[in-house]
Protein backbone atom coordinates (compact mmCIF):
# COMPACT_ATOMS: atom_id res chain seq x y z
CA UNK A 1 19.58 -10.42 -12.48
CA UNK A 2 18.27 -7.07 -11.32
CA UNK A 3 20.55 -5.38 -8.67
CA UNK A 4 20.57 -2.05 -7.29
CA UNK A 5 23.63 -1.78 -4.50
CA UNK A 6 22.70 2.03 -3.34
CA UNK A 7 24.16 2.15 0.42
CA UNK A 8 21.45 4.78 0.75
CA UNK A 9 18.61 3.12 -0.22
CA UNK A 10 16.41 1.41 2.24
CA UNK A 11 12.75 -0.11 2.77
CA UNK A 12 11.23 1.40 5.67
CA UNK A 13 8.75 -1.47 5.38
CA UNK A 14 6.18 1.12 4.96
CA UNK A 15 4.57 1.59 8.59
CA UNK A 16 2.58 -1.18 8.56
CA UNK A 17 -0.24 -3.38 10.96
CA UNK A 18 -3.81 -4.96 11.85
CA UNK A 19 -3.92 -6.11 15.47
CA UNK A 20 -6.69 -4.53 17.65
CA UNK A 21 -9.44 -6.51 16.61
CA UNK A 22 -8.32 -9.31 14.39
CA UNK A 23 -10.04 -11.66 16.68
CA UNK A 24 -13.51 -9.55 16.97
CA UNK A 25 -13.54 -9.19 12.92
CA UNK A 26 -13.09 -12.98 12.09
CA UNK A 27 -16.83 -13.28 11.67
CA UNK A 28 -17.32 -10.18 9.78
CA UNK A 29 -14.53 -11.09 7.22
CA UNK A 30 -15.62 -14.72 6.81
CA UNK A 31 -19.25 -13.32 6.15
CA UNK A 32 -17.32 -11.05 3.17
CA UNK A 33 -15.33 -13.44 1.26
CA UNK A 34 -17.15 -13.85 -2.10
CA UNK A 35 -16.45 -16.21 -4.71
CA UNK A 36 -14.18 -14.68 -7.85
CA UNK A 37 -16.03 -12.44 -10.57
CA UNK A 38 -15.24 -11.19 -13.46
CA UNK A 39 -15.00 -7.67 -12.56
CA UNK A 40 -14.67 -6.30 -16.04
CA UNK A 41 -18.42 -6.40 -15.68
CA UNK A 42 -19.84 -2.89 -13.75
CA UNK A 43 -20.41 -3.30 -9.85
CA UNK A 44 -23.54 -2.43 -8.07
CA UNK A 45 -21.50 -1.82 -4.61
CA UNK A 46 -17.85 -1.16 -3.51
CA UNK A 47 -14.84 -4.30 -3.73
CA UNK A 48 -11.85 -4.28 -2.18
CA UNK A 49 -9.06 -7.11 -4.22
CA UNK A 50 -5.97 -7.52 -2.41
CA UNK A 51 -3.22 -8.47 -4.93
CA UNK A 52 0.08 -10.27 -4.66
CA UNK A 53 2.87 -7.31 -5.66
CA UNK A 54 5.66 -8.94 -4.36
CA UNK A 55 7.49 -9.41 -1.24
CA UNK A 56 10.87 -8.74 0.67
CA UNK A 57 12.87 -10.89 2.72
CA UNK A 58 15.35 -8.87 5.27
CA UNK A 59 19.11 -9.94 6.43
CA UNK A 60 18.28 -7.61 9.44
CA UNK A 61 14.67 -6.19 10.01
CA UNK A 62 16.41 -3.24 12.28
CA UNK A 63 15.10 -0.11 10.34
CA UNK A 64 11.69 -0.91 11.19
CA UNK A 65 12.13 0.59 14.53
CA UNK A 66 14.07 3.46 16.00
CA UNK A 67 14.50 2.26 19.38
CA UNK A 68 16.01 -0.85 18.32
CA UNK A 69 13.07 -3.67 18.67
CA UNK A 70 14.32 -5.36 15.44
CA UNK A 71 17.85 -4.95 15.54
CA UNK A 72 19.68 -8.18 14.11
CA UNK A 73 16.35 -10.37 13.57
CA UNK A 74 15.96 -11.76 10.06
CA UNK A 75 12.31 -11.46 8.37
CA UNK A 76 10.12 -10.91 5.62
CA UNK A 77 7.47 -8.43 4.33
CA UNK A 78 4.44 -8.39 2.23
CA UNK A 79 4.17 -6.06 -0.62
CA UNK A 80 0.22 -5.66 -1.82
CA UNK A 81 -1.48 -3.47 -4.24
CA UNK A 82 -5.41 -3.09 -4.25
CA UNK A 83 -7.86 -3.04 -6.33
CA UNK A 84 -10.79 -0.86 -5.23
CA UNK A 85 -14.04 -1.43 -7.53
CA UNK A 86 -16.91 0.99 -7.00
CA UNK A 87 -20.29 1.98 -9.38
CA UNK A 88 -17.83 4.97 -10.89
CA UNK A 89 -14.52 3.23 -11.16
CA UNK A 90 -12.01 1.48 -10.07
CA UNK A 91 -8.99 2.82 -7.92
CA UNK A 92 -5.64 1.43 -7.70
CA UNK A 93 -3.91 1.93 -4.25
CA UNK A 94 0.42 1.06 -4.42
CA UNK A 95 1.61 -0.56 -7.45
CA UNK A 96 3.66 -2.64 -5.75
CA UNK A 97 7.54 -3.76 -6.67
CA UNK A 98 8.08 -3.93 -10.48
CA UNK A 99 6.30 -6.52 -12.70
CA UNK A 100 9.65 -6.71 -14.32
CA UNK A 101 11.44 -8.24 -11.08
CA UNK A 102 9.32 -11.94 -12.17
CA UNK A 103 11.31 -11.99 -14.83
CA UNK A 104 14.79 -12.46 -12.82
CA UNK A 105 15.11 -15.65 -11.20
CA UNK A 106 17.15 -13.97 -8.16
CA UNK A 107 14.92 -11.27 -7.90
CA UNK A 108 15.68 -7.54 -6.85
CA UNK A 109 18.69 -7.46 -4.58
CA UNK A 110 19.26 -4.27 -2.69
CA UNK A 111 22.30 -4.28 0.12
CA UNK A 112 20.27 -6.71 2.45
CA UNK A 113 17.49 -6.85 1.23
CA UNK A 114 16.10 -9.03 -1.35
CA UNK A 115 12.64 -8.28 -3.24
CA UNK A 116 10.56 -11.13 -5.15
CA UNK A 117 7.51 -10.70 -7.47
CA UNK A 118 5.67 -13.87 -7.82
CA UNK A 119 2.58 -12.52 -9.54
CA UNK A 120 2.67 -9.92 -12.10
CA UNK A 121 0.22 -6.78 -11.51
CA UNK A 122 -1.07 -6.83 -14.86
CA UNK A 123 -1.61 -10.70 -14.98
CA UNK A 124 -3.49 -10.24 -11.94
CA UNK A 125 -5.69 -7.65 -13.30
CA UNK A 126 -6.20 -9.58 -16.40
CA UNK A 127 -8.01 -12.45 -13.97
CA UNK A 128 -10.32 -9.85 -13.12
CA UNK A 129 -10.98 -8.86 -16.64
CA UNK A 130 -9.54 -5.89 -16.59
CA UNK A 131 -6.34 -3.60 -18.88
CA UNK A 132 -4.78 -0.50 -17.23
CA UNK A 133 -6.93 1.20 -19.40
CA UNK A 134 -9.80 0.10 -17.40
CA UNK A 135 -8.15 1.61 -14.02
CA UNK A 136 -9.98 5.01 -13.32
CA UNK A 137 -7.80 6.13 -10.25
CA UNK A 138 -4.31 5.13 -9.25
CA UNK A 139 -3.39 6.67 -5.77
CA UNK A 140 -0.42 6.07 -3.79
CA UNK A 141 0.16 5.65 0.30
CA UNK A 142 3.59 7.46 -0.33
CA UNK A 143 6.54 7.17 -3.24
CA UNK A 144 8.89 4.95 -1.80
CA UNK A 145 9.97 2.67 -5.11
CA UNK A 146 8.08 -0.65 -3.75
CA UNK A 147 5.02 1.46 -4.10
CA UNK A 148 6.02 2.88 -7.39
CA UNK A 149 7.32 -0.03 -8.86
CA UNK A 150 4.16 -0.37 -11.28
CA UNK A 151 3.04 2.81 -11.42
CA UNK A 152 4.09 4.05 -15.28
CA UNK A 153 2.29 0.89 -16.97
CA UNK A 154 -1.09 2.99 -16.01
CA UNK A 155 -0.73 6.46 -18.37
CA UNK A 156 -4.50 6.42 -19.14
CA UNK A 157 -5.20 6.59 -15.53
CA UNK A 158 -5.96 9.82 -13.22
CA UNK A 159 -2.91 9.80 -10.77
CA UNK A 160 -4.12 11.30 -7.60
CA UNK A 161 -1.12 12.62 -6.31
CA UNK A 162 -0.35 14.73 -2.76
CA UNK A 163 1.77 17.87 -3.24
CA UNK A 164 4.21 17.52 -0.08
CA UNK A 165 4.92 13.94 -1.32
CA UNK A 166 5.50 14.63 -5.12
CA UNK A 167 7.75 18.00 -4.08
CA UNK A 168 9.87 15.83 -1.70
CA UNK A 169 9.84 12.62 -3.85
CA UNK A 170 11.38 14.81 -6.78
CA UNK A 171 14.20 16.37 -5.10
CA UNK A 172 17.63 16.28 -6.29
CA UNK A 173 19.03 13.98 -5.03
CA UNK A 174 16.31 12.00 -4.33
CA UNK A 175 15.57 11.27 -0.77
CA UNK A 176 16.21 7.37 0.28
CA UNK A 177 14.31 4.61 -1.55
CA UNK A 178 12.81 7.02 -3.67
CA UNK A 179 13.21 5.66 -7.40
CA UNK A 180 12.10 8.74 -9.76
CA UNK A 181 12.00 6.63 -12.88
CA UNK A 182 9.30 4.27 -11.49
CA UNK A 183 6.82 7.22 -11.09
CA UNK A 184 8.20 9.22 -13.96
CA UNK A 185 4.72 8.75 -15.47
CA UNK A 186 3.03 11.47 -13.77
CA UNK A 187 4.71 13.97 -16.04
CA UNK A 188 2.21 13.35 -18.78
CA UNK A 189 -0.60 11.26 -17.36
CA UNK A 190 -3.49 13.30 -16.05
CA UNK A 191 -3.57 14.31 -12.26
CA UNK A 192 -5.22 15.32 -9.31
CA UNK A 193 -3.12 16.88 -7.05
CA UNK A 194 -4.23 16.85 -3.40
CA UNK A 195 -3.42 19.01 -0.37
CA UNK A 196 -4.94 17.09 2.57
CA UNK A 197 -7.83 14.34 2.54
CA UNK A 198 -9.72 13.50 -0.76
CA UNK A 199 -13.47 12.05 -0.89
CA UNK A 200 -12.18 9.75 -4.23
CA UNK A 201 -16.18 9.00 -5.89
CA UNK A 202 -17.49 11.51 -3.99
CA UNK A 203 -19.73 9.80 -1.77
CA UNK A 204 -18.27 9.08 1.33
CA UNK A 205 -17.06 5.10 0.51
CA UNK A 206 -13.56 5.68 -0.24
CA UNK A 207 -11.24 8.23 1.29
CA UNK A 208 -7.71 9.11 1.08
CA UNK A 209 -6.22 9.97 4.78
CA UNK A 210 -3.36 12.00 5.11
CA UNK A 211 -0.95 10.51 7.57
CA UNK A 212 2.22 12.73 7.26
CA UNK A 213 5.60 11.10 9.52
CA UNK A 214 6.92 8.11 7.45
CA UNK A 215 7.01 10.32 4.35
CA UNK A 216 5.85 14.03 3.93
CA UNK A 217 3.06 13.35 2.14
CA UNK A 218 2.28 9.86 3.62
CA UNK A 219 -1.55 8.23 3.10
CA UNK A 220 -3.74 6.06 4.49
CA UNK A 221 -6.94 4.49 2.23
CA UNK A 222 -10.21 3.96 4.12
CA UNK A 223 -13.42 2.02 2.44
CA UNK A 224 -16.84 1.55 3.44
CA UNK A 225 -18.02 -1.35 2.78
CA UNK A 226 -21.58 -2.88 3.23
CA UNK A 227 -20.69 -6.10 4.78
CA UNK A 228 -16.96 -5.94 5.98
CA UNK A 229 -17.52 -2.45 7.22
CA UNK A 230 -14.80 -0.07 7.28
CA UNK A 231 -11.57 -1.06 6.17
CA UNK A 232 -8.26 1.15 6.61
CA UNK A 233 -5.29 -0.11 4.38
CA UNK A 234 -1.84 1.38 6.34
CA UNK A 235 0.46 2.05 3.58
CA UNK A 236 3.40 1.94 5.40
CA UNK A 237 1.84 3.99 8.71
CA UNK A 238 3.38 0.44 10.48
CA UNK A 239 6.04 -2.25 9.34
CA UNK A 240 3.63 -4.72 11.46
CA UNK A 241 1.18 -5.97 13.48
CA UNK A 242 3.72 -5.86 16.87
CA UNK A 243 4.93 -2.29 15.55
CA UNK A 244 1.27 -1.32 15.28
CA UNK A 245 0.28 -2.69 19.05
CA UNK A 246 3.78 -1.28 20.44
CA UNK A 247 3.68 2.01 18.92
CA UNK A 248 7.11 2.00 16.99
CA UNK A 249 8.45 4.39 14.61
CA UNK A 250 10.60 3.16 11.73
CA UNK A 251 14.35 4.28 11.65
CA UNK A 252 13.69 6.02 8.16
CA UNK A 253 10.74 7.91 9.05
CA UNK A 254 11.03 11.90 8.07
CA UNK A 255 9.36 13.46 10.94
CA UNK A 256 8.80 11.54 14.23
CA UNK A 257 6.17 13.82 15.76
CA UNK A 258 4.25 13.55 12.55
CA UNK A 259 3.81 9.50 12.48
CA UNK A 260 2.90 9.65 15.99
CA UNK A 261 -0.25 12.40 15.18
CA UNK A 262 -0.76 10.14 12.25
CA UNK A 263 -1.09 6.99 14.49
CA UNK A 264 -3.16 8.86 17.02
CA UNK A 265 -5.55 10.01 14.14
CA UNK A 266 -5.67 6.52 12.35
CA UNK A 267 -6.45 4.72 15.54
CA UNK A 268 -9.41 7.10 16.71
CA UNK A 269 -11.10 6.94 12.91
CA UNK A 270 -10.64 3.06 13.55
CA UNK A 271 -12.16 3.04 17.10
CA UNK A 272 -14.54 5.77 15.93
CA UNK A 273 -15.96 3.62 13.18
CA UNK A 274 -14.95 0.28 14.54
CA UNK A 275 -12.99 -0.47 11.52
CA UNK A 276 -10.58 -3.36 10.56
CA UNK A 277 -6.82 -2.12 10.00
CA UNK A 278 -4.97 -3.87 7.64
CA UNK A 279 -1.12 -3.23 8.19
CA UNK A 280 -0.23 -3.60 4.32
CA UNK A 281 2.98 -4.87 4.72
CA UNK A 282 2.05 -7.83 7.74
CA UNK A 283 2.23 -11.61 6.25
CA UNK A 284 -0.69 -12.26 8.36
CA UNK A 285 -2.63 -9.40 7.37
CA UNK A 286 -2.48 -10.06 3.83
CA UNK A 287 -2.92 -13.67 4.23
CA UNK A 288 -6.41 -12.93 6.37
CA UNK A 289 -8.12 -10.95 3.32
CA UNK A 290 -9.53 -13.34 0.85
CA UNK A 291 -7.41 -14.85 -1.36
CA UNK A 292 -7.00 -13.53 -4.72
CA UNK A 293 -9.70 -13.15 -6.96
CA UNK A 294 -12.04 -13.30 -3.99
CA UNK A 295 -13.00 -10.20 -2.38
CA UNK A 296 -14.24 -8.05 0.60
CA UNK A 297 -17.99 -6.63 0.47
């Protein structure tokens, strides 16, 4: 049994959400879903995998919003990683709760919360035909530890890393559902550290946002793709869809004025480009990409 009992420690369920134009981008997404590949193989144009990296099922779902909209209601959240594939390499954005959580048959319990992996990250990547060795990038939408959870079992990687987040995620103590030893890996692997937005392969088809307000150093992944467009994947910019559309800020948010700039950014790019927002952490988000080992073109 894993169990962590920390008062202090909560999941913010990332800021998640997709809602604008779910209905407008039904055609656009079934158009593509592609059957599974062996990805091991190189790509001639950009991928986006959604992977299974665990969930969380909540008591009381009342620190997704600071002006009370959850208070008392019971629900559960999604916990994704993706795999991006493109001509130069492949990114990994959010690792996701640990692979090591599958192995306890009550999970990860934490106060009221209770986390469940049902697919290991590294299983998953071995259906695509790839190691860690084979991941080029590994990137991060912030450092809270169901983000992290993963993270070490990729030392060969690059670890793109933004400076406000690692200086606040290594504090002493460390700042609330911050795990240091999940991310501890970043101390010897190589990295990139960022100050701001980052072209990733350098030509224009996948960038990293930054979205300061639910942590310091808070990001946002946007893709080009050729035949689902633009997709932005929300970290934890929104708990959910109804978050997203109502414009709530989660309780555990470190600067208020921040995540609203951030929303008011991410929502002009998405208008802007009229781009599909998947709020990472939404059941019915994840559930509307295609299903594992299928992809988005």
């Amino acid at each position: 049994m894993v169990k962590l009992t920390d008062k202090n420690i909560l999941i913010t369920g990332g800021s998640c959400g997709l809602g604008l134009a779910s209905l407008r981008f039904l055609p656009l997404v079934a158009a593509a879903i592609v059957a599974p590949a062996f990805a091991a193989d190189p790509v001639a144009e950009v991928r986006i995998y959604a992977l299974d990296c665990g969930r969380v099922d909540f008591k009381d779902m009342g620190m997704l919003s600071d002006t009370g909209d959850y208070d008392g209601k019971p629900g559960s959240l999604v916990d994704p990683c993706f795999v991006i594939r493109h001509p130069k390499g492949t990114l990994l954005w959010d690792t996701g709760l640990g692979d090591k959580i599958a192995d306890s048959p009550t999970g990860l319990t934490l106060g009221g919360l209770q986390g469940w992996v049902d697919h290991k990250l590294v299983d998953q990547l071995k259906t695509l035909g790839l190691t860690p060795a084979d991941i080029t990038f590994v990137a991060f939408s912030h450092f809270h530890f169901d983000h992290t959870g993963n993270a070490n079992a990729f030392p060969s990687s690059t670890w793109i890393l933004d400076k406000a987040e690692v200086a606040w995620a290594t504090a002493t103590p460390p700042p609330p559902a911050v795990m240091p030893d999940t991310f501890s890996g970043y101390k010897t692997a190589k990295t990139q550290m960022i100050d701001g937005d980052l072209d990733v392969f350098g030509d224009g088809s996948v960038r990293i946002l930054r979205t300061p307000g639910h942590t310091p150093g808070h990001q946002v992944l946007m893709v080009a793709l050729r035949k689902a467009g633009t997709i932005l994947l929300s970290g934890d910019l929104y708990p959910t869809r109804d978050s997203r559309k109502a414009g709530l800020v989660a309780l555990g948010n470190v600067n208020r004025a921040d995540t609203l700039a951030s929303f008011n950014r991410v929502e002009k790019i998405a208008g802007n480009r009229k781009a599909r927002v998947v709020v990472q952490h939404d059941p019915a988000d994840f559930k509307s990409l295609p299903k594992f080992p299928s992809y988005l073109q």
